[in-house]
N, C-alpha and C. Protein backbone atom coordinates (compact mmCIF):
# COMPACT_ATOMS: atom_id res chain seq x y z
N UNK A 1 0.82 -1.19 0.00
CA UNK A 1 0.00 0.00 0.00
C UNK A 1 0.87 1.27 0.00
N UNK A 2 1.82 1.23 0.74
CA UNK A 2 2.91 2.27 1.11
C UNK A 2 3.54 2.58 -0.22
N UNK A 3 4.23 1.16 -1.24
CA UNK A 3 4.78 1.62 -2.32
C UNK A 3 3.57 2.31 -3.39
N UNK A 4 2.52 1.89 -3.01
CA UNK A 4 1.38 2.09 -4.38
C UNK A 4 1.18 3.92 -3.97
N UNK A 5 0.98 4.64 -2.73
CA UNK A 5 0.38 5.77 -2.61
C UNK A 5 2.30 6.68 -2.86
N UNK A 6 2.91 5.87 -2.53
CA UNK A 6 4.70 6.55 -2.97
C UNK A 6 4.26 6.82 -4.80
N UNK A 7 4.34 5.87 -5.56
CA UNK A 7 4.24 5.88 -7.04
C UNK A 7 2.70 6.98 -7.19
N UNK A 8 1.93 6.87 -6.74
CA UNK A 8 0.99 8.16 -6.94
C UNK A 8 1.44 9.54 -6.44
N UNK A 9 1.90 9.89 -5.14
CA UNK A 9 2.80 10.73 -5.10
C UNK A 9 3.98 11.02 -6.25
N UNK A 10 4.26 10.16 -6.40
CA UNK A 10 5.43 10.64 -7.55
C UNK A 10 4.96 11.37 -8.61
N UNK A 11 4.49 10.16 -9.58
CA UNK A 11 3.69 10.27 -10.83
C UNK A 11 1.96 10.83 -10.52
N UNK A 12 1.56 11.85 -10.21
CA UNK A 12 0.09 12.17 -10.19
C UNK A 12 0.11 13.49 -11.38
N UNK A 13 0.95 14.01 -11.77
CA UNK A 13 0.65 14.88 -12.55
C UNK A 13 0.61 14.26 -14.11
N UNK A 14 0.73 13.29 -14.19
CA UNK A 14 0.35 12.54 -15.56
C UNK A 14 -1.15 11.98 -15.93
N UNK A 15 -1.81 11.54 -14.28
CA UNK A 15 -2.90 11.08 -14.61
C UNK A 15 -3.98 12.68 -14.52
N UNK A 16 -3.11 13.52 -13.93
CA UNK A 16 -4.10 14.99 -14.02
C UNK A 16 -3.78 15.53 -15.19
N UNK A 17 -2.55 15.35 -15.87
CA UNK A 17 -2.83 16.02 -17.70
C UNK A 17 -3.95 15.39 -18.35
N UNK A 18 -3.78 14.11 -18.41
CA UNK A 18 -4.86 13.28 -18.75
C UNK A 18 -6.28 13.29 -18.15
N UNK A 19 -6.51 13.49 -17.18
CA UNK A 19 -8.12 14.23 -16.68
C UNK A 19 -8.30 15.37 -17.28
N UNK A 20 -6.65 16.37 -17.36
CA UNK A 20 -7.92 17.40 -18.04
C UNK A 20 -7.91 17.51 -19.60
N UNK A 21 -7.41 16.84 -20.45
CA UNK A 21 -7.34 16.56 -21.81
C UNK A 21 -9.25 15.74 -21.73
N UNK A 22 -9.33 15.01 -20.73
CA UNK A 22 -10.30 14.66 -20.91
C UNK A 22 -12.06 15.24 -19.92
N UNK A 23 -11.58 16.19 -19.78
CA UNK A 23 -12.24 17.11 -19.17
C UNK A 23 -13.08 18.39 -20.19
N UNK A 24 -11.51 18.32 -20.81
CA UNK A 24 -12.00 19.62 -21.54
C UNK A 24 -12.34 19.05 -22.67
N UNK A 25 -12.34 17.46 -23.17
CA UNK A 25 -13.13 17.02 -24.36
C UNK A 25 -14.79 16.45 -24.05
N UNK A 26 -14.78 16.64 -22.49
CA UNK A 26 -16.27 15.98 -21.79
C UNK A 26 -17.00 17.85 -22.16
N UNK A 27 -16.16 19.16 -21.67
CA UNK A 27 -17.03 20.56 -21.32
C UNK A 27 -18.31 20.19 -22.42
N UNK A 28 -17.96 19.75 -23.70
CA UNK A 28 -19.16 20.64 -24.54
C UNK A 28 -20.81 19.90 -24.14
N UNK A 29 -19.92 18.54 -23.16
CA UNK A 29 -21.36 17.71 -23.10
C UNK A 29 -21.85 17.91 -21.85
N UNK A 30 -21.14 18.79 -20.93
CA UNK A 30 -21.18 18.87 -19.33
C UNK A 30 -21.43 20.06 -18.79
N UNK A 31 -21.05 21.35 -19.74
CA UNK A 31 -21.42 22.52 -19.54
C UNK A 31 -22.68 23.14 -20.13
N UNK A 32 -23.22 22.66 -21.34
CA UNK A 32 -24.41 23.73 -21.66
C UNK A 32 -25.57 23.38 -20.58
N UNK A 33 -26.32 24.77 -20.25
CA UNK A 33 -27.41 25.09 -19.90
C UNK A 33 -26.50 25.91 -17.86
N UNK A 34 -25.03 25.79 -17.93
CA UNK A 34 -24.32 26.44 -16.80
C UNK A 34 -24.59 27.72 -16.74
N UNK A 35 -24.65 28.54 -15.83
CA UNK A 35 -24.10 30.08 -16.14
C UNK A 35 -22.46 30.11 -16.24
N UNK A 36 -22.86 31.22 -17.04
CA UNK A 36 -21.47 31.53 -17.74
C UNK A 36 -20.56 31.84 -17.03
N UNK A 37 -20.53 32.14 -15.73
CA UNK A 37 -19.75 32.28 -14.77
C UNK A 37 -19.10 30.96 -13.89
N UNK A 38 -19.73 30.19 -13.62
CA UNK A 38 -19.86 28.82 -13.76
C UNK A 38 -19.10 27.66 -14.74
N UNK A 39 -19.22 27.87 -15.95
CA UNK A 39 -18.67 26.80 -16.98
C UNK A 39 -17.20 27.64 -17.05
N UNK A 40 -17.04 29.29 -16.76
CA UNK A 40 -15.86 29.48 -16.91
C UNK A 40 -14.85 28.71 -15.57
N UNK A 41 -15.39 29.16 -14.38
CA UNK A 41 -14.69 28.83 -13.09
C UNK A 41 -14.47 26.78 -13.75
N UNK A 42 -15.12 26.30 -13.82
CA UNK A 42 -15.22 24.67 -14.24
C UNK A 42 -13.68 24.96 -15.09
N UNK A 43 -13.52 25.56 -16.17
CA UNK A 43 -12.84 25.31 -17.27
C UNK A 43 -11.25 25.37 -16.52
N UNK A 44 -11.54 26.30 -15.69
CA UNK A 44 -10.18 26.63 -15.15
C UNK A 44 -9.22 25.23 -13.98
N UNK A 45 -10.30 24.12 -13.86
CA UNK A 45 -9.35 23.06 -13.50
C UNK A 45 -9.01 22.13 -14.40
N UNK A 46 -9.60 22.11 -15.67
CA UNK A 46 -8.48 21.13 -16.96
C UNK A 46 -7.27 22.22 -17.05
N UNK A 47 -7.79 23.46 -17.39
CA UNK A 47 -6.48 24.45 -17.37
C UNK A 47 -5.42 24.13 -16.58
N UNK A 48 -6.01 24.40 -15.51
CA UNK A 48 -5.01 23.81 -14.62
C UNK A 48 -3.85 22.43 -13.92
N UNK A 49 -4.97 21.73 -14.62
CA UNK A 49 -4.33 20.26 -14.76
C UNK A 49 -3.57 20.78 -16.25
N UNK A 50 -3.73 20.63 -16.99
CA UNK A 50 -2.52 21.04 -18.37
C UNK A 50 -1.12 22.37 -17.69
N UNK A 51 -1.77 23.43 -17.23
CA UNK A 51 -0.14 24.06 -16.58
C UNK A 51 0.90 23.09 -15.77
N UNK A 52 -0.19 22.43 -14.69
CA UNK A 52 0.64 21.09 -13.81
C UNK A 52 1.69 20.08 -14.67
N UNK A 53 0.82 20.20 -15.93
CA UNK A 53 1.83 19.16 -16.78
C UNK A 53 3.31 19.76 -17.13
N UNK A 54 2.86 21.21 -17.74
CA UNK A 54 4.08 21.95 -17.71
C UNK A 54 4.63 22.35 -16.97
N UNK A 55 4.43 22.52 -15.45
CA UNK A 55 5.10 22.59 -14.43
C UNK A 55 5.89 21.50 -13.77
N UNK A 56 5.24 20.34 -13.77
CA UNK A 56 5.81 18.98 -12.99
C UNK A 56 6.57 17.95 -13.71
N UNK A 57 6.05 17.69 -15.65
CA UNK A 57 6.55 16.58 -15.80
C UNK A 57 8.01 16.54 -15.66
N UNK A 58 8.69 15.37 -15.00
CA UNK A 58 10.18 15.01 -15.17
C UNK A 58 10.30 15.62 -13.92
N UNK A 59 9.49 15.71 -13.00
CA UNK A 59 9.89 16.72 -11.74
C UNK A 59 10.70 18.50 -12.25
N UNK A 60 10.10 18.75 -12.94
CA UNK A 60 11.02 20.14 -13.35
C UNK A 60 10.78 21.22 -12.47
N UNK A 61 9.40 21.58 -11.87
CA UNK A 61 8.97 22.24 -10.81
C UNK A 61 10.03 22.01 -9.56
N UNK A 62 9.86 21.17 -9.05
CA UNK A 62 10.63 20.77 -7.95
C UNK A 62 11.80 20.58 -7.81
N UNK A 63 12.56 20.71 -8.88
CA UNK A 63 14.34 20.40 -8.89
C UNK A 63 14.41 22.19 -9.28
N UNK A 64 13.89 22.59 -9.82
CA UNK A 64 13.68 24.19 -10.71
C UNK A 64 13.97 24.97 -8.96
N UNK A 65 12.51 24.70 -8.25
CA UNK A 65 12.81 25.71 -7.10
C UNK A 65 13.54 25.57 -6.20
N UNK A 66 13.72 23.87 -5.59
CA UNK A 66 14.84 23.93 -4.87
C UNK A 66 16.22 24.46 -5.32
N UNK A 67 16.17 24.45 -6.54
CA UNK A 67 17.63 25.34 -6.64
C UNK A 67 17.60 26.78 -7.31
N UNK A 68 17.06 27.10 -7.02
CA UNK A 68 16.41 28.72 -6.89
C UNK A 68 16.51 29.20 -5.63
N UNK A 69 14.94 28.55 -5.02
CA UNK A 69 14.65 29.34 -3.97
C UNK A 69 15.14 28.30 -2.60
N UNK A 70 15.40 26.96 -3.12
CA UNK A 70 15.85 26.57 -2.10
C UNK A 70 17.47 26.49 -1.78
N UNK A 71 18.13 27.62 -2.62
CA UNK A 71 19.66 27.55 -2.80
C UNK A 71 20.29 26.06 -2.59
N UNK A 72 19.62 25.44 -3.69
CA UNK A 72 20.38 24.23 -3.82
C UNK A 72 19.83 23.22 -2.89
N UNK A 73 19.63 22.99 -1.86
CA UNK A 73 18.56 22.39 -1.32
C UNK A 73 17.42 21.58 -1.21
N UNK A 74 17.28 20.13 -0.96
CA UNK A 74 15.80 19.81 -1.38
C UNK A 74 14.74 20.19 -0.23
N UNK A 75 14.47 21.13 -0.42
CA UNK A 75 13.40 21.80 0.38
C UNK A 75 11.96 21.96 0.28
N UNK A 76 11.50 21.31 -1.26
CA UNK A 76 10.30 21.05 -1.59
C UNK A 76 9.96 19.24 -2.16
N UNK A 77 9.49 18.82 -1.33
CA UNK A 77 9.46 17.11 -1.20
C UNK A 77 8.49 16.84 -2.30
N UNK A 78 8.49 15.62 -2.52
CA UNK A 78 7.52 15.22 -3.75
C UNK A 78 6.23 15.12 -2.62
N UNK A 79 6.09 14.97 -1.49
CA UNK A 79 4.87 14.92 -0.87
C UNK A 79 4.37 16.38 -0.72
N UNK A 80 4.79 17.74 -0.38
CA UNK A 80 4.89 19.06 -0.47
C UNK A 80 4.15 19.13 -1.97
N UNK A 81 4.65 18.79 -2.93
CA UNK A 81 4.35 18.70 -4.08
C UNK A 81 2.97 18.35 -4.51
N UNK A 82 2.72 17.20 -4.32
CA UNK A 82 1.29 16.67 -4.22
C UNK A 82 0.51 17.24 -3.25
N UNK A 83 0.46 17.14 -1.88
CA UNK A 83 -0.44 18.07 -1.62
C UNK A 83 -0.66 19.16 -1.84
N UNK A 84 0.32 20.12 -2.39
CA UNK A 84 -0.15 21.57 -2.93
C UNK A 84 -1.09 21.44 -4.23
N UNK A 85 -0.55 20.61 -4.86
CA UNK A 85 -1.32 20.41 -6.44
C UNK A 85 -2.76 19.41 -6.23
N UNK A 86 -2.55 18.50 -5.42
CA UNK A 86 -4.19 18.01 -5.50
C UNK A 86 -4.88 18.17 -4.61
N UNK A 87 -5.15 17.70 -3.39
CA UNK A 87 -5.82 18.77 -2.14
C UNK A 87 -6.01 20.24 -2.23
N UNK A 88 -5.04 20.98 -2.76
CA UNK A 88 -4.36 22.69 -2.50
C UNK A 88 -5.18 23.09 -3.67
N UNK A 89 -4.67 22.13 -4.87
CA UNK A 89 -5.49 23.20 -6.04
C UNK A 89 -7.36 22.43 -6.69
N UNK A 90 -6.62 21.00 -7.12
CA UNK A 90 -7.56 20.21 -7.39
C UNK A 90 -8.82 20.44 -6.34
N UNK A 91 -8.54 20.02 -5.04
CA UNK A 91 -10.10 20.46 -4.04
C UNK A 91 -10.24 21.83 -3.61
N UNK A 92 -9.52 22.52 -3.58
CA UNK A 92 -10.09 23.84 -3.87
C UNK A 92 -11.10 24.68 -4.79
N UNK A 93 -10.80 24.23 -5.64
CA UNK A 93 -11.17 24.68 -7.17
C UNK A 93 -12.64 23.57 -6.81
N UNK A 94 -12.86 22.49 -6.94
CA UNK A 94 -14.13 21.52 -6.73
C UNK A 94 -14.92 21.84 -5.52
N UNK A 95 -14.14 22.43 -4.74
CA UNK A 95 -14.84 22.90 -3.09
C UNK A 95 -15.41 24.70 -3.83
N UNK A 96 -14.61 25.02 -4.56
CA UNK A 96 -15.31 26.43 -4.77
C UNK A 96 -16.72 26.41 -5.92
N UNK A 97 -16.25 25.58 -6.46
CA UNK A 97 -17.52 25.49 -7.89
C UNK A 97 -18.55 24.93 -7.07
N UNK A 98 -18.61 23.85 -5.88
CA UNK A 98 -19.85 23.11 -5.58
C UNK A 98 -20.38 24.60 -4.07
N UNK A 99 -19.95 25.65 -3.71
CA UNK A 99 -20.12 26.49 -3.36
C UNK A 99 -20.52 27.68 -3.81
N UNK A 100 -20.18 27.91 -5.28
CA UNK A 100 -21.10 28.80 -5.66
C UNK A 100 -22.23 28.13 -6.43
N UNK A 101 -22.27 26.90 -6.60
CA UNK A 101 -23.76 26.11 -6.96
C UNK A 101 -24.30 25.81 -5.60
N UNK A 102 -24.34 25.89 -4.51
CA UNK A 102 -25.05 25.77 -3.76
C UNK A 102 -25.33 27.35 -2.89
N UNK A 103 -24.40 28.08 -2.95
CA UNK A 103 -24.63 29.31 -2.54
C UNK A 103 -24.72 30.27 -3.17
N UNK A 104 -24.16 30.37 -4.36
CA UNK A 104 -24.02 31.66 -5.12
C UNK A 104 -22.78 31.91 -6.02
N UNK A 105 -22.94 32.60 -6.95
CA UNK A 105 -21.62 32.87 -8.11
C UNK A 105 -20.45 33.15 -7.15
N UNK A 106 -20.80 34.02 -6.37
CA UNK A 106 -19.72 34.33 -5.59
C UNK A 106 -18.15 34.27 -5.47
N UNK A 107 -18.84 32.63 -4.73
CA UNK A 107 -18.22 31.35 -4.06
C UNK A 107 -16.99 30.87 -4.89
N UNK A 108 -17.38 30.90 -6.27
CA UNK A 108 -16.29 31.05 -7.64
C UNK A 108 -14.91 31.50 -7.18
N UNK A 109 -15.27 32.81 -6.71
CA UNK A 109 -13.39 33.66 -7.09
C UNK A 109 -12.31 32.85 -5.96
N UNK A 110 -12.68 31.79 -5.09
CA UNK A 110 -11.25 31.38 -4.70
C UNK A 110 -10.72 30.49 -5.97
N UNK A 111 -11.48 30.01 -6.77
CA UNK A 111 -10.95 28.85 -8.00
C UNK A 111 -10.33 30.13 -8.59
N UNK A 112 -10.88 30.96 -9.01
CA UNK A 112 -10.46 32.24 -9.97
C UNK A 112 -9.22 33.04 -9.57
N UNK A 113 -9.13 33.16 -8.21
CA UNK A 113 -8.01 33.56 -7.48
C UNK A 113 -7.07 33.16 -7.75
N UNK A 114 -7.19 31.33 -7.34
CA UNK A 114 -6.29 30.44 -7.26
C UNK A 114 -5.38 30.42 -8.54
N UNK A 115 -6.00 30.60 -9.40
CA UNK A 115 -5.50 30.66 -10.87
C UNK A 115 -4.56 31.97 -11.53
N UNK A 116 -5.08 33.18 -11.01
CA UNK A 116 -4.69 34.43 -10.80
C UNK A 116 -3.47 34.50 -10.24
N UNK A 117 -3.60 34.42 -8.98
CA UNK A 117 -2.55 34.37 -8.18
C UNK A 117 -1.34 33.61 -8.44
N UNK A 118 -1.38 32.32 -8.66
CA UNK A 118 -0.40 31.52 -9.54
C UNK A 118 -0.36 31.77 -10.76
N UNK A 119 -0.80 32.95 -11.48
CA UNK A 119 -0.17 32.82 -12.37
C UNK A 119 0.76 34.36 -12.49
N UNK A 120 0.62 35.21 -11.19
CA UNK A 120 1.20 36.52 -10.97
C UNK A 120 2.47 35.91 -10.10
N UNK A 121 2.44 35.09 -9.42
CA UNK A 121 3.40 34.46 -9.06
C UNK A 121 4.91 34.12 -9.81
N UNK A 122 4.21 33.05 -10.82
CA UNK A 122 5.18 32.77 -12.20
C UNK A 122 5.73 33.93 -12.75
N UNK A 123 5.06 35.15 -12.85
CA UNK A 123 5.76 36.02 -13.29
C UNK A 123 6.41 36.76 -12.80
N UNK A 124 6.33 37.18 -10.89
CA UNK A 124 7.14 37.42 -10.20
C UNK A 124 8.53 36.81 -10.49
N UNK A 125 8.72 35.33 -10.36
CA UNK A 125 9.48 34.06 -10.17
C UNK A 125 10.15 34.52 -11.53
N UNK A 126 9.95 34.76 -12.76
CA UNK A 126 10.55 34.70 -13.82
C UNK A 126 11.08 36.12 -13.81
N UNK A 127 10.28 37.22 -13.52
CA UNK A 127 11.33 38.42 -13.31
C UNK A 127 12.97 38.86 -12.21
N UNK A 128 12.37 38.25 -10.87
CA UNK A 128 13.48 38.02 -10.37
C UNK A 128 14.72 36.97 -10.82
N UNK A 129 14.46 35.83 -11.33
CA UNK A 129 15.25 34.84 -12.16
C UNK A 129 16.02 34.74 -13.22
N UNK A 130 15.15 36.15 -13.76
CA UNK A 130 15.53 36.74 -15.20
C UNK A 130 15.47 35.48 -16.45
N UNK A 131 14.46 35.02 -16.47
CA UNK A 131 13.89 33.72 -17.15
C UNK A 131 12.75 33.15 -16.83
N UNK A 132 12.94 32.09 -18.16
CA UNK A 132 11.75 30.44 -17.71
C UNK A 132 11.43 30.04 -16.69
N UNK A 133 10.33 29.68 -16.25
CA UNK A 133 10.26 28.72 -14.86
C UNK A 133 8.93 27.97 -15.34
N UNK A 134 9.14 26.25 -14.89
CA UNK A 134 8.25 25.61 -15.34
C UNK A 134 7.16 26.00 -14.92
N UNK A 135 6.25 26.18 -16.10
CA UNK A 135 4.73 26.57 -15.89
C UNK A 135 4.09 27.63 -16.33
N UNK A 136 5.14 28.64 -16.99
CA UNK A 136 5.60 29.88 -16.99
C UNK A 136 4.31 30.15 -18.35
N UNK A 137 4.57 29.84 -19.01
CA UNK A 137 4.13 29.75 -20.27
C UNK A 137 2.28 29.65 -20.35
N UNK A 138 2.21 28.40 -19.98
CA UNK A 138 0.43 28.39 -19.61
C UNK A 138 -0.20 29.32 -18.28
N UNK A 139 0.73 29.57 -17.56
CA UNK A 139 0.33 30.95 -16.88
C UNK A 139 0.16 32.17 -17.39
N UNK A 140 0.83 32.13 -18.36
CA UNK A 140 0.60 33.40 -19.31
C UNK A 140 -0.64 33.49 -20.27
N UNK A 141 -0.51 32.82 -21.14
CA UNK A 141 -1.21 32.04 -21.78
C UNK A 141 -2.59 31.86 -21.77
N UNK A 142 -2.61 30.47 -20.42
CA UNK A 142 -4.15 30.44 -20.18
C UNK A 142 -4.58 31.25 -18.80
N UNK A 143 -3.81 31.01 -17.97
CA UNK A 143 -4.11 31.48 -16.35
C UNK A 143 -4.56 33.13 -16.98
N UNK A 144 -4.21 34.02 -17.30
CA UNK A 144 -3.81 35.43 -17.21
C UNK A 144 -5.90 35.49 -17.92
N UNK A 145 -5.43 34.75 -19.02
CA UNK A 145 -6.81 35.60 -20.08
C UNK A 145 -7.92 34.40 -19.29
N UNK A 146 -7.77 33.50 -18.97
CA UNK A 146 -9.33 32.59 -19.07
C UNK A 146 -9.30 33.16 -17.32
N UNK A 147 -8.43 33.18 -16.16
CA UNK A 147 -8.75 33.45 -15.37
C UNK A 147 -9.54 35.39 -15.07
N UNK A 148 -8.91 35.81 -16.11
CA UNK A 148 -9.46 37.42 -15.95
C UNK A 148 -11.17 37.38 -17.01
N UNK A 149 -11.56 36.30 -17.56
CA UNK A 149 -12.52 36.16 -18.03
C UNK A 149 -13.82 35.89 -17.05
N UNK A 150 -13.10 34.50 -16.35
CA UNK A 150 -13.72 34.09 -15.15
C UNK A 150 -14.27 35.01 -14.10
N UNK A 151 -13.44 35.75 -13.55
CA UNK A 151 -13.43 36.97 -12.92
C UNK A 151 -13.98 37.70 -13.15
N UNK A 152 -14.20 39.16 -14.57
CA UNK A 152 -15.20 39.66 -15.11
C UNK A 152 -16.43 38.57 -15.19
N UNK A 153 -16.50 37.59 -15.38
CA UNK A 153 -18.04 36.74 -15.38
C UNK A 153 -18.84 36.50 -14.29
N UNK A 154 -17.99 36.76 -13.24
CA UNK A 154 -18.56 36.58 -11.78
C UNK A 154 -19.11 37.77 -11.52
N UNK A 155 -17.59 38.79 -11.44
CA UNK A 155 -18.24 40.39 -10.99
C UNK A 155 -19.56 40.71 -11.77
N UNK A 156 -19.51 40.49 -13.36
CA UNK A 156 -20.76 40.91 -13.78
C UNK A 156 -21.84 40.63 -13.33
N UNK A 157 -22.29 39.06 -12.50
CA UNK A 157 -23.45 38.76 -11.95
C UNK A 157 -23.68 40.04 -11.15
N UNK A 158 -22.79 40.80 -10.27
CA UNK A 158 -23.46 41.29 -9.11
C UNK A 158 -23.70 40.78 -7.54
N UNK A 159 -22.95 38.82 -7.68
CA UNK A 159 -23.46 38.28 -6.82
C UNK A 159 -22.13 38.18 -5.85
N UNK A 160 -20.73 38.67 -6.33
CA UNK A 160 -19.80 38.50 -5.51
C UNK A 160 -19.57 39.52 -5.32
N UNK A 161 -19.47 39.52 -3.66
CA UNK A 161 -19.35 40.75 -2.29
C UNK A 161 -18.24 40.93 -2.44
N UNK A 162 -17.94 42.04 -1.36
CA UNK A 162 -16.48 41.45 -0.96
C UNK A 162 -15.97 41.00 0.31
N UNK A 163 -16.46 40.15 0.59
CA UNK A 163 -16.29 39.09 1.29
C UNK A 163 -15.99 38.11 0.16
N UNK A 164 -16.64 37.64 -0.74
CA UNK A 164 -16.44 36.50 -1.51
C UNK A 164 -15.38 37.01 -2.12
N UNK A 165 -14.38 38.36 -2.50
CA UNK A 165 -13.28 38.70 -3.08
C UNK A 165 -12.07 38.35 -2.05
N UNK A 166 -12.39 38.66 -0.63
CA UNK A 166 -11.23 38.52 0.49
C UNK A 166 -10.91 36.96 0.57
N UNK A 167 -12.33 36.44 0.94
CA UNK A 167 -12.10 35.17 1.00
C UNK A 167 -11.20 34.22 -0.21
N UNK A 168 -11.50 34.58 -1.16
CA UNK A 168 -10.93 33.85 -2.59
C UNK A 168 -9.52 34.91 -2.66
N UNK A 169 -9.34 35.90 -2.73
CA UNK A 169 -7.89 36.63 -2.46
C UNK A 169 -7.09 35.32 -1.61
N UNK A 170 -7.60 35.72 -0.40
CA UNK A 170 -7.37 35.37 0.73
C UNK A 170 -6.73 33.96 0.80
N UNK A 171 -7.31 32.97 0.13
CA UNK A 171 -7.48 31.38 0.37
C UNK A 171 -6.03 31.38 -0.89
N UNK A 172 -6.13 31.99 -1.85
CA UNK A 172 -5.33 32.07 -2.85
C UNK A 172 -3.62 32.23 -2.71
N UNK A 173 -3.72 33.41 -1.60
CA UNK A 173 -2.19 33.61 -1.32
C UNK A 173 -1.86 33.06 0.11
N UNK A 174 -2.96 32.31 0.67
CA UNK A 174 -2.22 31.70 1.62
C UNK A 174 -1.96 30.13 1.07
N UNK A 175 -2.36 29.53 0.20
CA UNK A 175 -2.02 27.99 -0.35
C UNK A 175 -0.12 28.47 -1.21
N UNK A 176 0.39 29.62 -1.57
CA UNK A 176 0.94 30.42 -1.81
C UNK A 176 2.12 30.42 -1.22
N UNK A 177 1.83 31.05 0.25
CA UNK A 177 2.24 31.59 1.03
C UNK A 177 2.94 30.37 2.02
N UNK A 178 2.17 29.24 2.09
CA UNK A 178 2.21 28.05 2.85
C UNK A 178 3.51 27.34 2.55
N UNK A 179 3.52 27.35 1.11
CA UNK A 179 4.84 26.63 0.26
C UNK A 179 6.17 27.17 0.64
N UNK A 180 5.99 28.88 0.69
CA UNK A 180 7.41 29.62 0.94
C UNK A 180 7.66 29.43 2.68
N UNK A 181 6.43 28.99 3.39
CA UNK A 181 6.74 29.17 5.31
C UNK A 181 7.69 27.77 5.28
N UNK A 182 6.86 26.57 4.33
CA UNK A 182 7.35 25.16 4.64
C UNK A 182 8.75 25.24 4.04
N UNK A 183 9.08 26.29 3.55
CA UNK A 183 10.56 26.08 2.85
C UNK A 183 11.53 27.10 3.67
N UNK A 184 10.63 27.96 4.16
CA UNK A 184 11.91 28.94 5.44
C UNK A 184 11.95 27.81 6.46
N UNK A 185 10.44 27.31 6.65
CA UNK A 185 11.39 26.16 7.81
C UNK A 185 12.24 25.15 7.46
N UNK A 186 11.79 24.55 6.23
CA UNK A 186 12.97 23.55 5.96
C UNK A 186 14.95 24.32 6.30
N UNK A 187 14.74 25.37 5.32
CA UNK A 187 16.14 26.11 5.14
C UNK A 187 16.64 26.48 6.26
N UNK A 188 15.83 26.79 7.13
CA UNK A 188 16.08 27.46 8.76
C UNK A 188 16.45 25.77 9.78
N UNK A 189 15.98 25.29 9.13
CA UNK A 189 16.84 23.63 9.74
C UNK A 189 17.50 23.60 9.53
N UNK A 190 18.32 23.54 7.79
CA UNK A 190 19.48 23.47 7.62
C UNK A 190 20.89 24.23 8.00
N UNK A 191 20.35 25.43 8.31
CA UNK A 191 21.31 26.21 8.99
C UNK A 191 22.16 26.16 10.33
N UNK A 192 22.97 26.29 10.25
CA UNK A 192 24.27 26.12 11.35
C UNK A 192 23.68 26.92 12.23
N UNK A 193 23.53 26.38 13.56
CA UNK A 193 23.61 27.90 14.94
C UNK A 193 22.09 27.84 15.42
């Protein structure tokens, strides 16, 4: 059992390219009759499973930042890894869509955030770096325009407060924020004194 959930830890961003290749070939039969605010927030986790691909395959994410931000260091674990990407993003994003279908459009902008935010991130990461960083590309790409679509589709309802902006801000840069604490503590271990 131990080796089987190790090999899913490892390899999970292959079977999530492949969910959303097949996600986004299910939308045309799964989305009509959605609000449009709605089928956009939906669209944004195949999106997101396809950036993961460009971020993770071959481990490139994770060898990329530990020697960046973790000055050489393995400071971001393949378990770090997986839970940020499937719990962190995958149930986030499914916890926000079944929240604004049961409560309101709202409920949307932490998926919309989530997407936002990682993808202002990447471009932080690539300006200080002065380059590429895996992921870089479909953050631009798709994150920037389908997530600022998403976003205008919500605000236009009228139905997201701001509360539903703090909260989805909010939830966004702390899944974010969580990655860089678990890596000052890792680095702050490694240190002499």
């Amino acid at each position: 059992m131990v080796v089987m959930l190790n090999r899913l830890i490892a390899h999970w961003v292959y079977g999530g390219a492949l969910a959303g290749v097949l996600l986004l070939g299910l939308s045309p039969l799964l989305l009509p009759g959605w609000p449009e605010p709605l089928a956009a927030t939906f669209l944004l986790l195949p999106a997101y499973m396809l950036h993961q691909y460009e971020e993770h395959d071959d481990d490139r994410f994770r060898r990329f930042f530990n020697q960046t931000v973790g000055q050489g260091h393995d400071v971001l674990s393949p378990l770090a890894v997986f839970v940020t990407n499937v719990p962190g993003v995958w149930g986030v994003i499914t916890l926000s869509l079944y929240a604004a279908f049961a409560f309101g459009v709202g409920w949307a902008l932490p998926a919309v955030y989530l997407v936002l935010v990682n993808a202002v991130v990447h471009l932080i990461h690539a300006v200080l770096f002065r380059g590429y960083n895996p992921g870089l590309l479909t953050a631009v790409f798709v994150f920037m325009p389908l997530g600022a679509v998403a976003w205008v589709l919500v605000q236009d309802t009228g139905a997201a407060q701001v509360g539903h902006h703090a909260i989805g801000l909010g939830s966004a840069v702390l899944i974010h924020a969580a990655i860089l604490v678990h890596v000052r503590r890792k680095l702050a271990a490694r240190m002499p004194g």
